[in-house]
N, C-alpha and C. Protein backbone atom coordinates (compact mmCIF):
# COMPACT_ATOMS: atom_id res chain seq x y z
N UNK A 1 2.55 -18.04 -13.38
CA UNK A 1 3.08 -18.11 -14.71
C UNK A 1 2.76 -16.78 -15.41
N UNK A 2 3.82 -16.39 -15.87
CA UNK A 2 3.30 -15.21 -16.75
C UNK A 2 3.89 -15.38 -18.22
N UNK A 3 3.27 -14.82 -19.04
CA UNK A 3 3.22 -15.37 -20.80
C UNK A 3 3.53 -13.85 -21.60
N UNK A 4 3.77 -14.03 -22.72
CA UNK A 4 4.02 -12.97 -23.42
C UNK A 4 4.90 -12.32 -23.03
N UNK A 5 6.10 -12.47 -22.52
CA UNK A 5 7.30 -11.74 -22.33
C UNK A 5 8.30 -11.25 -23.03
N UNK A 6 7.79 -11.34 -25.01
CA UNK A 6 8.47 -11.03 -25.66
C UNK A 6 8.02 -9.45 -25.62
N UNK A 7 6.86 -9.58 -25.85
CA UNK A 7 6.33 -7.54 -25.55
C UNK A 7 7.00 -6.67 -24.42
N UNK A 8 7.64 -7.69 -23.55
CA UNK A 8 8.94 -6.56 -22.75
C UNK A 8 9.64 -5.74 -23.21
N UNK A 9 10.02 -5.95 -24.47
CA UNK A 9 11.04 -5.53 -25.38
C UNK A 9 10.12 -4.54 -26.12
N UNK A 10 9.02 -4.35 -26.35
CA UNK A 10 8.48 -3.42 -26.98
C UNK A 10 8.04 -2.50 -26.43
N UNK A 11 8.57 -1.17 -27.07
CA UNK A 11 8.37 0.44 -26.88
C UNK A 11 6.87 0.41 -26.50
N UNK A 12 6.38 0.05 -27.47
CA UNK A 12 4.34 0.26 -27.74
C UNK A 12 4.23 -0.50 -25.92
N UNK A 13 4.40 -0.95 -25.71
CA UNK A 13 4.06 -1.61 -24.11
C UNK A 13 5.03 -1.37 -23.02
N UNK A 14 5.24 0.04 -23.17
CA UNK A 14 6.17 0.35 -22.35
C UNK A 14 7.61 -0.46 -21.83
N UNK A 15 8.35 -1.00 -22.97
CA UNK A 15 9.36 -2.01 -22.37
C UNK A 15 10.03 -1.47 -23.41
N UNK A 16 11.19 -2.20 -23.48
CA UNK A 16 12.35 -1.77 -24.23
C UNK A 16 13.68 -2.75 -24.05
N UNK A 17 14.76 -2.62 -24.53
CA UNK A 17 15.97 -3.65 -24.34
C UNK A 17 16.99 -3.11 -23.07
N UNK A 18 16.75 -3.51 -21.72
CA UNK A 18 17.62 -2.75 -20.69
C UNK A 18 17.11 -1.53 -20.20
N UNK A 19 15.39 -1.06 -20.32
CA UNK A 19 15.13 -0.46 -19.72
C UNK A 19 14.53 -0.90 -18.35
N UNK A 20 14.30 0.24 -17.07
CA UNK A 20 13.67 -0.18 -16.19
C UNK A 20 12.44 -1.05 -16.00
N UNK A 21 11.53 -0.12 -17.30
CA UNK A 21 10.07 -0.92 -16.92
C UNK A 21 10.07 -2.04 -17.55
N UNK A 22 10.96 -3.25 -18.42
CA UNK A 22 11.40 -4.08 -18.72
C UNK A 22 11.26 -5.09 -17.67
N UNK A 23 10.25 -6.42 -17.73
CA UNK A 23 9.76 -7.34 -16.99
C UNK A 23 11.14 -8.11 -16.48
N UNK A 24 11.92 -8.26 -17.48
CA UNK A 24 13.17 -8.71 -16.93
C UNK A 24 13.93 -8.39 -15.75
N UNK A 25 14.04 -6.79 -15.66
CA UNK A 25 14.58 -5.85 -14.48
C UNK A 25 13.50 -6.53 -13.39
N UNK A 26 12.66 -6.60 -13.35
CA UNK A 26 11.71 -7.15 -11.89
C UNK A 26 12.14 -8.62 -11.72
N UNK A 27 12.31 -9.28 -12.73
CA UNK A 27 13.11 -10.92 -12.76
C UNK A 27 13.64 -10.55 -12.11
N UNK A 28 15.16 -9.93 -12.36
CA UNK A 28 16.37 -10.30 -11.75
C UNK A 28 16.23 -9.81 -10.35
N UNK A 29 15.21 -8.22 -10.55
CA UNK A 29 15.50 -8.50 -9.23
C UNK A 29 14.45 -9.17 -7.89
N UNK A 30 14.20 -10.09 -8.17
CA UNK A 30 13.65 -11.45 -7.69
C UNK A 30 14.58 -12.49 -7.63
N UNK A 31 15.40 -12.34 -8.35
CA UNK A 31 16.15 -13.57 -8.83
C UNK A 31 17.15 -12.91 -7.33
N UNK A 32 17.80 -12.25 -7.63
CA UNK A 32 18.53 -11.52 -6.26
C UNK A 32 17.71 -10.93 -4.49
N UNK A 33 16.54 -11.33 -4.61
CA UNK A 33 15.51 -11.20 -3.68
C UNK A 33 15.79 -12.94 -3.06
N UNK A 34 15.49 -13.63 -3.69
CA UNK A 34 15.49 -14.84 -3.55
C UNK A 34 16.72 -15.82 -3.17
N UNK A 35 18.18 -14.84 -3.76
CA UNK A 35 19.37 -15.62 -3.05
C UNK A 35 20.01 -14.49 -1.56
N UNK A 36 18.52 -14.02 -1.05
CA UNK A 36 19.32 -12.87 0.09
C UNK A 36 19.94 -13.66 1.02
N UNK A 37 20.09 -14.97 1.16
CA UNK A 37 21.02 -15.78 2.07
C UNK A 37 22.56 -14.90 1.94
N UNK A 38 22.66 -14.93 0.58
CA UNK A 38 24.10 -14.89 0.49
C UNK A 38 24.55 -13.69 0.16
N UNK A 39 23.71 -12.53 0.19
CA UNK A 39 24.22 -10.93 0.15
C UNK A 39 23.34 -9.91 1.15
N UNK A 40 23.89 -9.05 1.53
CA UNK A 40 23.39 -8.23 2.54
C UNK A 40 22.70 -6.63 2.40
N UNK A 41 22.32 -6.84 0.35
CA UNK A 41 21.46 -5.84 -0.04
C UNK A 41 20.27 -5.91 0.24
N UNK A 42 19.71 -4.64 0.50
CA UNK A 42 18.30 -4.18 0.63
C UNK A 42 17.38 -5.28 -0.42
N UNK A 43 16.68 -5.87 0.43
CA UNK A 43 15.49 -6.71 -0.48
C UNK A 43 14.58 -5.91 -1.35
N UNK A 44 14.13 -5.80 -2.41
CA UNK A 44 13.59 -4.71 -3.37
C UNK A 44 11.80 -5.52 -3.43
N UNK A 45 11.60 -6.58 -2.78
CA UNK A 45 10.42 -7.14 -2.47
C UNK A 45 10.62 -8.04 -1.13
N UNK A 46 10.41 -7.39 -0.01
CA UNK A 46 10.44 -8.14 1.33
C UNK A 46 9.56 -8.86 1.30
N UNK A 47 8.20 -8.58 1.20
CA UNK A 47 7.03 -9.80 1.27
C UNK A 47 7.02 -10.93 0.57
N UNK A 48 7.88 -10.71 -0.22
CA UNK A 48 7.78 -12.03 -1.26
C UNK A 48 9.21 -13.30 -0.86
N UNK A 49 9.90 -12.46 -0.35
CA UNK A 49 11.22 -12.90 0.29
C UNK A 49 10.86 -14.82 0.77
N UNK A 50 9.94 -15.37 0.96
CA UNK A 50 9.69 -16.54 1.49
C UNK A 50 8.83 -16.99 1.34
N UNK A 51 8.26 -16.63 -0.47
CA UNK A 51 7.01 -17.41 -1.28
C UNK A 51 7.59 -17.88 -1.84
N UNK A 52 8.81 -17.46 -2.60
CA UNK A 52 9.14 -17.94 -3.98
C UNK A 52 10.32 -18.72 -4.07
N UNK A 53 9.80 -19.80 -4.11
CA UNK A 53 11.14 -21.21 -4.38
C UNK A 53 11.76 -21.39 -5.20
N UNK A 54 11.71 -20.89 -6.80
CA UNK A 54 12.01 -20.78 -8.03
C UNK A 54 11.46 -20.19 -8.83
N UNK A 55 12.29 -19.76 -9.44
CA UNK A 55 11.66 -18.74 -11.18
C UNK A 55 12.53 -19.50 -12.51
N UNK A 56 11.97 -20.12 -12.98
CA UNK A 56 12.13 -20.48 -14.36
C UNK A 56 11.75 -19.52 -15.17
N UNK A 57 12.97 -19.68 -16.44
CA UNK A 57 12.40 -18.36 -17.37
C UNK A 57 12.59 -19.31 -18.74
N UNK A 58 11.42 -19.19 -19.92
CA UNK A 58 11.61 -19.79 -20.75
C UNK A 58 11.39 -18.49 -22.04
N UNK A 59 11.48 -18.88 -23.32
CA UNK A 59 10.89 -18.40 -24.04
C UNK A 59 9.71 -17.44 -23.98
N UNK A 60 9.22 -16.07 -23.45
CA UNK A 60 8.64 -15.85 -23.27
C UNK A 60 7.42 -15.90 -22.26
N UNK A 61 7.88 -17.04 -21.46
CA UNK A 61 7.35 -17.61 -20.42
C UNK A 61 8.04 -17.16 -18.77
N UNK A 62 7.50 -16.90 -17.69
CA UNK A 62 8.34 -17.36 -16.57
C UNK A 62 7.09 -17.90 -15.83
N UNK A 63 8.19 -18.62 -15.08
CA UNK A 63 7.55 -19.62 -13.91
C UNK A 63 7.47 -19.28 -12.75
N UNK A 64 6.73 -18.66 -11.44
CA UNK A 64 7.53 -18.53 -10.33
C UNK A 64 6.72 -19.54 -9.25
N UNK A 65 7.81 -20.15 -8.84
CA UNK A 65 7.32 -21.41 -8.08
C UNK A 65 6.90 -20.94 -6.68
N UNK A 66 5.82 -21.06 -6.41
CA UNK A 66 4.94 -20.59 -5.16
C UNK A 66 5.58 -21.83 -4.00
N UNK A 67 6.07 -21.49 -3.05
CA UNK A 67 6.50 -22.30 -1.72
C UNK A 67 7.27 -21.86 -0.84
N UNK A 68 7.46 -22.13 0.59
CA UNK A 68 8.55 -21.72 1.26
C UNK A 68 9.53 -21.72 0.77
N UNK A 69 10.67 -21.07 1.55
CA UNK A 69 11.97 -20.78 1.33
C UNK A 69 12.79 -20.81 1.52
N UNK A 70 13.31 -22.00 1.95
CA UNK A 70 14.08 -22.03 3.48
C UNK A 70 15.45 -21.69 3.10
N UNK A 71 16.42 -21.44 4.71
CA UNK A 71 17.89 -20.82 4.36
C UNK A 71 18.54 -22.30 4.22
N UNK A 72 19.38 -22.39 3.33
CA UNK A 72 20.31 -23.76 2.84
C UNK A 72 21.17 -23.44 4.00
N UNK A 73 21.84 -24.74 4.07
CA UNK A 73 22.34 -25.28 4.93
C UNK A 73 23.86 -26.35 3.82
N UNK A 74 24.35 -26.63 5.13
CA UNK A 74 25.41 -27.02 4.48
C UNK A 74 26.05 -28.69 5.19
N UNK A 75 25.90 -29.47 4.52
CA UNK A 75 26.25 -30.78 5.37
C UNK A 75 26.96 -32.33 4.49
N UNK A 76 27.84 -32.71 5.22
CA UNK A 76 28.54 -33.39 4.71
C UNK A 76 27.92 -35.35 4.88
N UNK A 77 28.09 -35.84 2.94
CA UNK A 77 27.46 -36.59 3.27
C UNK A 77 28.61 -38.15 3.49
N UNK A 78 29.24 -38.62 4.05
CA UNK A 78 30.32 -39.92 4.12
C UNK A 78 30.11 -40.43 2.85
């Protein structure tokens, strides 16, 4: 869990709106680390590639859900 994610946005803590060092930019790209099933870009965190089961993002809050990872699958139910 990490807290205080409104100070992303602030200059004084090195963040800003759409800059790099912006906690968000490392979100997403987790968020796109995490659906590498379905695209064939360079992973920007390989080690983490099959910890993280979910990231919830709330208010200043994110969640990242610690667990395997498995590749989805696809199956039909009658």
């Amino acid at each position: 869990m990490v807290e205080d994610l409104h100070t992303s946005f602030w200059r004084g803590y090195g963040g800003g709106y759409g800059r790099s060092s912006n906690f968000f930019g490392f979100s997403t790209d987790m968020i796109n680390d995490m659906h590498h099933w379905w695209h064939s870009n360079r992973l920007k965190y390989p080690s983490l590639k099959n910890m993280c089961s979910g990231i919830h993002i709330h208010d200043s809050i994110a969640v990242f859900e610690r667990g395997l990872a498995f590749e989805p699958t696809h199956s039909l139910v009658p």
